[in-house]
Protein backbone atom coordinates (compact mmCIF):
# COMPACT_ATOMS: atom_id res chain seq x y z
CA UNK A 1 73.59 2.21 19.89
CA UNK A 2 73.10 0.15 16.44
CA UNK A 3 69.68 -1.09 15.54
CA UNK A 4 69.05 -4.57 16.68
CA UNK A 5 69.11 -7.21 13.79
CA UNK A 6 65.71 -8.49 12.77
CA UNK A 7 65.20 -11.60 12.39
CA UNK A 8 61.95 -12.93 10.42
CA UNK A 9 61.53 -17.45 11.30
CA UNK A 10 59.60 -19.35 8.57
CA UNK A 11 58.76 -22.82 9.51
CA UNK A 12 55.16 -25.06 9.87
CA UNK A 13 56.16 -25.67 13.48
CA UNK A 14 54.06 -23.78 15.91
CA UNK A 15 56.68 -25.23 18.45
CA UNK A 16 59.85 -24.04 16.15
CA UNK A 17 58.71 -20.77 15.81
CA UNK A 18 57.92 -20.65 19.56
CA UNK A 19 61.60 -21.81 20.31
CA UNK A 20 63.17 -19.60 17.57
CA UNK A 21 61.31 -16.30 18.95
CA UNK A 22 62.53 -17.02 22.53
CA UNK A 23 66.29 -17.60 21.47
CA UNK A 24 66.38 -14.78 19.36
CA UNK A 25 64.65 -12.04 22.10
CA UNK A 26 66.68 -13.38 24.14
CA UNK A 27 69.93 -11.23 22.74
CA UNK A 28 70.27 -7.60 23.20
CA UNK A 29 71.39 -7.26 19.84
CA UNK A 30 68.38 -8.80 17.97
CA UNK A 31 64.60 -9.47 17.88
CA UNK A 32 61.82 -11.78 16.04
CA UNK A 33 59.63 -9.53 13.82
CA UNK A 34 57.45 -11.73 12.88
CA UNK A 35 56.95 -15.80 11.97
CA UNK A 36 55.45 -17.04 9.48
CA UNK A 37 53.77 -20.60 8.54
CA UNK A 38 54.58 -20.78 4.98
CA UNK A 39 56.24 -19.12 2.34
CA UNK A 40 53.30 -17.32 1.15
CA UNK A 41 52.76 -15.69 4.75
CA UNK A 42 56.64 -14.67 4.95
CA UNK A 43 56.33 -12.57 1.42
CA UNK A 44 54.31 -10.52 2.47
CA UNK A 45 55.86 -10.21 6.18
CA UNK A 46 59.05 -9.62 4.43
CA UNK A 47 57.99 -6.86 2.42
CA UNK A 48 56.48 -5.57 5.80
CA UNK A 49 59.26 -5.70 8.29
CA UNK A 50 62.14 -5.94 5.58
CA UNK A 51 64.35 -7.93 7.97
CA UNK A 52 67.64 -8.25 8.22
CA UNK A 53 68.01 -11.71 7.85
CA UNK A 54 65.56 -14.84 7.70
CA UNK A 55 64.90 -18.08 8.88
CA UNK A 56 64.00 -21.18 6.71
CA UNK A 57 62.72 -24.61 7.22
CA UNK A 58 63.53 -26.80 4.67
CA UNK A 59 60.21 -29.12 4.64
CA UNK A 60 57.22 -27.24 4.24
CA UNK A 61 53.85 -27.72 2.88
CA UNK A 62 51.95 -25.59 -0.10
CA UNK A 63 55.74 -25.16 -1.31
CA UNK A 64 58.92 -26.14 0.34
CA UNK A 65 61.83 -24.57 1.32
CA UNK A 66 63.92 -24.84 -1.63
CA UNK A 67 61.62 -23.58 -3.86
CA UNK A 68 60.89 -20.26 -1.76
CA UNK A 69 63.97 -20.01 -1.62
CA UNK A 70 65.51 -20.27 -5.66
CA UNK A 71 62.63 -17.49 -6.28
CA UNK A 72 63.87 -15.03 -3.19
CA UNK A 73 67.52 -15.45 -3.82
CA UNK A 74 66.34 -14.29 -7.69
CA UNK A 75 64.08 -11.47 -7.33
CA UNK A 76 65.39 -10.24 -3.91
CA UNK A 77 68.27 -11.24 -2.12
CA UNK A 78 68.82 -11.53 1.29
CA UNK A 79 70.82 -13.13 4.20
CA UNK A 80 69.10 -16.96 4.86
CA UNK A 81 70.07 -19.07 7.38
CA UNK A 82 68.35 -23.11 6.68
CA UNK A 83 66.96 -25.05 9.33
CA UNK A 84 66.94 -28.64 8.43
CA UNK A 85 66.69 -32.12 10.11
CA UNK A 86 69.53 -34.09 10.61
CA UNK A 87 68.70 -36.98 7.77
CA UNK A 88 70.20 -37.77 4.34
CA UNK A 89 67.73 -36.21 2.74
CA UNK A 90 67.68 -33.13 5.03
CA UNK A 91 71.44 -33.12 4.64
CA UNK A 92 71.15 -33.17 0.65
CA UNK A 93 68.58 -30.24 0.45
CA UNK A 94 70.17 -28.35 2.58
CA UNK A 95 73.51 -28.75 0.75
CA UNK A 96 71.21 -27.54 -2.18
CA UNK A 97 70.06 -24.42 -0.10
CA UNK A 98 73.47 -23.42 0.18
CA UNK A 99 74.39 -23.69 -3.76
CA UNK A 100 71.16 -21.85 -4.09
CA UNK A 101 72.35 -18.51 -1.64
CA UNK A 102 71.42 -19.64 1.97
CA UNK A 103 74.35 -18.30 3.81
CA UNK A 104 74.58 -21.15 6.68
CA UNK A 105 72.21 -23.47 8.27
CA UNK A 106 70.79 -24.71 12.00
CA UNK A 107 70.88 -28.85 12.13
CA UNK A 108 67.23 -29.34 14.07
CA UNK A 109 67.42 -31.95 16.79
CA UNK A 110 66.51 -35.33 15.74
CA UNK A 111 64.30 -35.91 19.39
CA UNK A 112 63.33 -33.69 22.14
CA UNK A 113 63.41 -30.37 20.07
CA UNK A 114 62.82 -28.25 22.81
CA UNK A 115 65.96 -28.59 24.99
CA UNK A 116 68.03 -29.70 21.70
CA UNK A 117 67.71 -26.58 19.66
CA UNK A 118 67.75 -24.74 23.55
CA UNK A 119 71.40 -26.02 23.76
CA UNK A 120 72.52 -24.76 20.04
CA UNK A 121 70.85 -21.12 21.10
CA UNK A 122 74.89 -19.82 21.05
CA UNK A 123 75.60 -21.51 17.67
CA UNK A 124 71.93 -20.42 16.22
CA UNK A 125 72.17 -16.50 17.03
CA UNK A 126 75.87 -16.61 16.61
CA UNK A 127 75.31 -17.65 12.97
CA UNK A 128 72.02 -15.68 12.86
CA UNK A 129 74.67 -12.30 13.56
CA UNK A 130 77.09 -13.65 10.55
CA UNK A 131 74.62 -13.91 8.06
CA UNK A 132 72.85 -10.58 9.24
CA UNK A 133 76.45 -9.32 8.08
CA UNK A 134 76.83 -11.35 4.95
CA UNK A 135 76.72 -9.79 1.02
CA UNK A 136 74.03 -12.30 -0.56
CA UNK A 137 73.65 -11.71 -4.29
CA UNK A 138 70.97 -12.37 -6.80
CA UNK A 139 71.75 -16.02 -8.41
CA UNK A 140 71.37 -16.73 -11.47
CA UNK A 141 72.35 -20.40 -13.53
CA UNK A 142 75.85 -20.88 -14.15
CA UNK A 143 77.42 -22.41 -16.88
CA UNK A 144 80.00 -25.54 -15.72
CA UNK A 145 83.26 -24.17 -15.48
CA UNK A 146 85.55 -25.14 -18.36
CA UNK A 147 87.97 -28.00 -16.74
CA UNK A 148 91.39 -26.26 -16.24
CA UNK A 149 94.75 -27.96 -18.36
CA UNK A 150 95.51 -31.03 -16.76
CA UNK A 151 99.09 -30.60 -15.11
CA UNK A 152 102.09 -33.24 -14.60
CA UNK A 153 103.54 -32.80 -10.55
CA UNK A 154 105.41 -34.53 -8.17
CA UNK A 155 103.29 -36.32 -5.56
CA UNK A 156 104.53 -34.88 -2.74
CA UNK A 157 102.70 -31.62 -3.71
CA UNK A 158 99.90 -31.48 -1.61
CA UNK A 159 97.09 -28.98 -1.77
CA UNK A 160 95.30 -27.55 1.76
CA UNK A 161 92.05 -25.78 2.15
CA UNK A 162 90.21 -24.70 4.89
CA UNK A 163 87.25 -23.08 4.66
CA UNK A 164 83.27 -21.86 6.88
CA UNK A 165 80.52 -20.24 5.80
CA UNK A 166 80.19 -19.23 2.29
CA UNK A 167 82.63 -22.17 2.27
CA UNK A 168 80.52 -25.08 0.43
CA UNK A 169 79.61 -22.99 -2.54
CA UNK A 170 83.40 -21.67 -2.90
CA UNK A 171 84.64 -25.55 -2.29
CA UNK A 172 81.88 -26.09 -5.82
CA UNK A 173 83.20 -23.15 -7.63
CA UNK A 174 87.42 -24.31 -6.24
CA UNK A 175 86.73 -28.17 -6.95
CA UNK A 176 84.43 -28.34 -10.36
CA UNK A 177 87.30 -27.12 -12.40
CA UNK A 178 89.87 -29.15 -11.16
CA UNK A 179 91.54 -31.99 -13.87
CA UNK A 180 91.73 -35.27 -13.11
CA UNK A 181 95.21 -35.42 -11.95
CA UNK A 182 95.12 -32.60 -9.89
CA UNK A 183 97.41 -32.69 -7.09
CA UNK A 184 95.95 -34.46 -3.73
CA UNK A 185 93.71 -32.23 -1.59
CA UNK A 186 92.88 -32.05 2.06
CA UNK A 187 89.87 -30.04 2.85
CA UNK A 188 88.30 -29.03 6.24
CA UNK A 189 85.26 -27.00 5.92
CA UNK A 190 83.24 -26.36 9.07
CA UNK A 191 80.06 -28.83 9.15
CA UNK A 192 78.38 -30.69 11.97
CA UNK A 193 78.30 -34.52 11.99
CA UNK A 194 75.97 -35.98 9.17
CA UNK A 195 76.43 -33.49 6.27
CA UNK A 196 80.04 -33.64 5.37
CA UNK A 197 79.43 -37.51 4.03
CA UNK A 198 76.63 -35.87 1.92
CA UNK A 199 78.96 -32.64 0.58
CA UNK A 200 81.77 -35.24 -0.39
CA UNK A 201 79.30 -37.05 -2.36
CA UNK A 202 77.97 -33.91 -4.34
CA UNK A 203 81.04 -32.74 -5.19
CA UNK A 204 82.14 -36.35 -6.27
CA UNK A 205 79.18 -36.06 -8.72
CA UNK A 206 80.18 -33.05 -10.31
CA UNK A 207 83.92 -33.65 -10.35
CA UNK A 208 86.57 -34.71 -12.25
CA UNK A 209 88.61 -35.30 -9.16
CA UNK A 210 87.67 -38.33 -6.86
CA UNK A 211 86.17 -36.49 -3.76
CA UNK A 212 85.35 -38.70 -0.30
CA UNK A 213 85.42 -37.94 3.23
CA UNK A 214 88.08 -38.98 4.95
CA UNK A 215 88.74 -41.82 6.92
CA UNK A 216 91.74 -42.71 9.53
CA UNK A 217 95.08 -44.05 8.07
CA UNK A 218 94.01 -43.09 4.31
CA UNK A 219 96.38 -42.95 1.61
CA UNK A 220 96.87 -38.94 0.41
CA UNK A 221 96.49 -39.42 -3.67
CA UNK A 222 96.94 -36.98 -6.56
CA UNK A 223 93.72 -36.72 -8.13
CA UNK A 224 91.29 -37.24 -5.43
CA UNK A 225 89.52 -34.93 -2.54
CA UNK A 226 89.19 -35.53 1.21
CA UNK A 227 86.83 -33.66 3.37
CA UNK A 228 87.33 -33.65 7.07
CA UNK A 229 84.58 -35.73 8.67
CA UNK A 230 82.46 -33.40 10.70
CA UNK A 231 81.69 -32.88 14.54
CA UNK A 232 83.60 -35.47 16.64
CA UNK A 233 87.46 -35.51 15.09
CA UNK A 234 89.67 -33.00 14.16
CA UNK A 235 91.64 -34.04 10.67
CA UNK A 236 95.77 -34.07 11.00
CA UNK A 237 98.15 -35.30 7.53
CA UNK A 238 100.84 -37.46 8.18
CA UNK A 239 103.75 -38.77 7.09
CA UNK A 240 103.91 -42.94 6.56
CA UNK A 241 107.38 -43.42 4.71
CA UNK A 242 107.08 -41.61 1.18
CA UNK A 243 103.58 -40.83 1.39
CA UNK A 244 101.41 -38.34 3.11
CA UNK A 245 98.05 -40.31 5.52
CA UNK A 246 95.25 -39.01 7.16
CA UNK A 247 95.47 -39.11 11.14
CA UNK A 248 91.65 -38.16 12.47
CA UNK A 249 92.16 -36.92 16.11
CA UNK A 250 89.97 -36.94 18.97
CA UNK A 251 90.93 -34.15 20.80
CA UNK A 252 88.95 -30.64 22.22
CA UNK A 253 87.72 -28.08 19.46
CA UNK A 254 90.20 -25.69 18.71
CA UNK A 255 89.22 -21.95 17.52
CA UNK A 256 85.59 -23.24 18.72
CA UNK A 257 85.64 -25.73 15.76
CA UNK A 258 86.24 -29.42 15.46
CA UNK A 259 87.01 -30.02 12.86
CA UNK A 260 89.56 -26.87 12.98
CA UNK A 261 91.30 -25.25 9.80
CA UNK A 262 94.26 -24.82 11.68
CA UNK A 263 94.73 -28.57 13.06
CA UNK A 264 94.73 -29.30 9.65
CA UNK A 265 97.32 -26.57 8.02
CA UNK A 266 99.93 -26.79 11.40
CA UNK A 267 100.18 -30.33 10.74
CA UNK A 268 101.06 -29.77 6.51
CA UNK A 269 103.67 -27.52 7.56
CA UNK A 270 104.79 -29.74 9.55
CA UNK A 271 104.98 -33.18 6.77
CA UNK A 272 104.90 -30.86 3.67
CA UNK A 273 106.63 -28.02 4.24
CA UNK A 274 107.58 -26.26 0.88
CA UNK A 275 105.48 -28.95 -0.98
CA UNK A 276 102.12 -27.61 -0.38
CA UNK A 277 99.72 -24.85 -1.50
CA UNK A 278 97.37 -23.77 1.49
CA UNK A 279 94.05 -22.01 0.36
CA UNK A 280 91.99 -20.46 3.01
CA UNK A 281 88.50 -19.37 1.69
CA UNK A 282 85.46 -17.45 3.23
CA UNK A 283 84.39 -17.49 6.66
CA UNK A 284 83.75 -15.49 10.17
CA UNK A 285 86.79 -15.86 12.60
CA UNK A 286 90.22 -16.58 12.61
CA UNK A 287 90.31 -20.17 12.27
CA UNK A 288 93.51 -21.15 9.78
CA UNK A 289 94.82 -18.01 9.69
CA UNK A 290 97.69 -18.97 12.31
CA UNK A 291 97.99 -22.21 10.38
CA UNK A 292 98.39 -20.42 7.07
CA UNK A 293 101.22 -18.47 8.82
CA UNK A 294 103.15 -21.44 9.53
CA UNK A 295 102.69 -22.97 5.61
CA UNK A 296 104.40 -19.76 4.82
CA UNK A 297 107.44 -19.82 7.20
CA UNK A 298 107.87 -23.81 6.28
CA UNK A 299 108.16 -22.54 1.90
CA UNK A 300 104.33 -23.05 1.70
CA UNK A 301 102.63 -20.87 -1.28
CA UNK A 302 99.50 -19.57 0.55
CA UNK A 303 96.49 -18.11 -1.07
CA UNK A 304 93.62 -16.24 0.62
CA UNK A 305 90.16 -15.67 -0.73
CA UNK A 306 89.68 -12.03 -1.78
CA UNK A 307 87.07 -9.71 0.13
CA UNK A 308 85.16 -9.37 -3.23
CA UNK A 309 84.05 -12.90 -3.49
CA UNK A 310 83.91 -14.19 0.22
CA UNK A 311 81.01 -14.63 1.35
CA UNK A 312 81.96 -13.76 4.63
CA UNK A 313 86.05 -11.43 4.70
CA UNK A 314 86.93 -12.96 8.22
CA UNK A 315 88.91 -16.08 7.92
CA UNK A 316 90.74 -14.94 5.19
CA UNK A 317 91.28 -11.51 6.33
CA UNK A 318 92.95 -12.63 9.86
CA UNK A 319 95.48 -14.75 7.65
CA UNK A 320 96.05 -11.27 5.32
CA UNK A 321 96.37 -9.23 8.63
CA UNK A 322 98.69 -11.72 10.11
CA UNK A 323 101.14 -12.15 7.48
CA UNK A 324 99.75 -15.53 6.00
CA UNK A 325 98.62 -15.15 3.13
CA UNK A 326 101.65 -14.92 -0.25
CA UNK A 327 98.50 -14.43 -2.40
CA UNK A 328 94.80 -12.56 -2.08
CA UNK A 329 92.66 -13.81 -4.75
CA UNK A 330 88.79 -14.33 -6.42
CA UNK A 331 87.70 -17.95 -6.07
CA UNK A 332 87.70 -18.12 -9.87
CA UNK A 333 91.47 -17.23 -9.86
CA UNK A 334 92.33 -19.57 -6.92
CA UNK A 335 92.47 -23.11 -8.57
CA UNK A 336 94.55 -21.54 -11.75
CA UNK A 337 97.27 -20.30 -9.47
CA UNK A 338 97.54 -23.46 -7.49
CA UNK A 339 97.77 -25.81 -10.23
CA UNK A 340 100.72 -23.21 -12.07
CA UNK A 341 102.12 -23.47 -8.55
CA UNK A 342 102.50 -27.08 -8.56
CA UNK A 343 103.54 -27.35 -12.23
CA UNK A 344 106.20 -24.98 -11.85
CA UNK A 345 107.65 -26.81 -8.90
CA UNK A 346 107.26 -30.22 -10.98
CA UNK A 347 109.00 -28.19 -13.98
CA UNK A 348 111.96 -27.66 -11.19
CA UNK A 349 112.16 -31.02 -9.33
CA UNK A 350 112.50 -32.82 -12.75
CA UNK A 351 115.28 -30.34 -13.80
């Protein structure tokens, strides 16, 4: 019988730690090591226990959660999972977290914390077990990408991603580089209600691209970004004459998700056929990898992220395993080969 996966909670809250410890004992498969108050109690708890992966509240005093955690991800990485309140500002550090190396993150109940983080128990140890799993590395500051060669396409090219955990930081590295006129993109990257408003709004700051989340009936453009609202609709693409619309859906979680990578890539095979590139990136499951098999029988190029640079090889290795995937790539190498994709077939359609 494996070891059970130790799990090491830093947050202020008495309570929080209280509630942590008795979902986590609660699973054969892991236990609570130890708590801590602050970071400065969890260094030296970590060095004790060496755990396999850790807790983190965002909003701490003596120093805060971001800050502990830019100097661990440094000098000694390991799996993190955030927990952060469900504001803008909790929704914008922890969006920070992730750039920073936190591998997911728990959205703590706005009221009655007790029996609302006792309902997410099955999401909180279920992404307590991915991380555990996860290949954190030391970061270090990047330099911006260089902006890739603007391109000249038809508009009905149409570029689909799907993506989970290890997803927002890949989205960064995908997105930065894109030009201007990129062809459109339609993005659903697991989130819960709350954060994916923030995430579009990031990446809208640091891109080129025009990046939003998306709202019902849209209008698909070249050059801009749509992220799949989070929690309560699942995101579908259209067809309204000549151009390509966002339908959000109210309908049961598929794959366990709403919004689900495969609502989202079923429905472009199904509009854009040939036309589109779909690009499934890092996360645990098989969420898009059925999806990904349909783009490919409707002419679809279809790119999978390579088990060197996921975060997490499940997503993307279900849609390898399955047949889905025309291309295995790095993230770096992913945007260049979608944008010579949809050159090439602008090259063709204006022959």
């Amino acid at each position: 019988m494996s070891e059970p996966i130790k799990v090491l909670a830093v947050d202020d809250s008495a309570l929080m730690r209280r509630l942590l410890s008795a979902i986590v004992d609660a699973e054969p498969d892991m236990t609570m090591v130890a708590t801590a108050p602050d970071p400065y109690a969890a260094r030296e708890l970590i060095k004790r226990h060496n755990p396999d992966v850790l807790t983190l509240d965002v909003e701490m005093p003596r120093m805060d959660g971001l800050d502990f955690l830019e100097k661990l991800m440094r000098l000694r990485p390991m799996p993190v999972v955030m927990v952060s309140s469900l504001t803008e500002r909790g929704s914008e550090a922890t969006l920070q977290a992730l750039e920073l190396g936190a591998i997911d993150f728990v959205a703590k109940p706005k009221v009655n914390i007790r029996d609302g983080l006792a309902q997410a128990g099955a999401d909180i140890v279920d992404k307590l077990r991915i991380a555990a799993r996860a290949r954190p590395t030391a970061r270090t500051r990047q330099a911006t990408p260089a902006r890739l060669q603007a391109v000249t396409t038809s508009s009905e090219k149409l570029l689909a991603i799907g993506a989970s955990t290890g997803g927002t930081e890949a989205l960064r590295r995908l997105l930065v580089p894109m030009p201007a006129n990129a062809p459109a993109i339609v993005i659903t990257q697991h989130m819960p209600a709350g954060f994916t408003d923030s995430f579009a709004r990031r990446l809208d700051s640091l891109c080129a691209l025009t990046v939003t989340e998306a709202c019902d009936g849209q209008r698909v453009l070249p050059g801009h970004a749509y992220i799949a609202p989070g929690g309560a609709t699942h995101m579908r693409i259209a067809r309204s004459g000549a151009n390509y619309v966002i339908a959000l859906v109210s309908s049961p979680p598929v794959n366990r998700h709403r919004p689900a990578v495969d609502v989202l890539f079923h429905s472009v095979a199904e509009c854009a056929g040939g036309n589109a590139i779909g690009i499934l990136l890092t996360g645990m499951g098989d969420d898009g990898a059925d999806g990904m098999v349909a783009m490919r029988t409707a002419g679809a190029v279809t790119i999978a992220q390579d088990r060197a640079t996921s975060v997490v090889y499940g997503m993307p290795a279900e849609a390898v395993a399955r047949g889905g995937a025309s291309h295995e790539l790095g993230i770096d190498e992913i945007g260049p080969k979608a944008l010579s994709v949809a050159a090439e077939a602008g090259r063709a359609i204006r022959i």
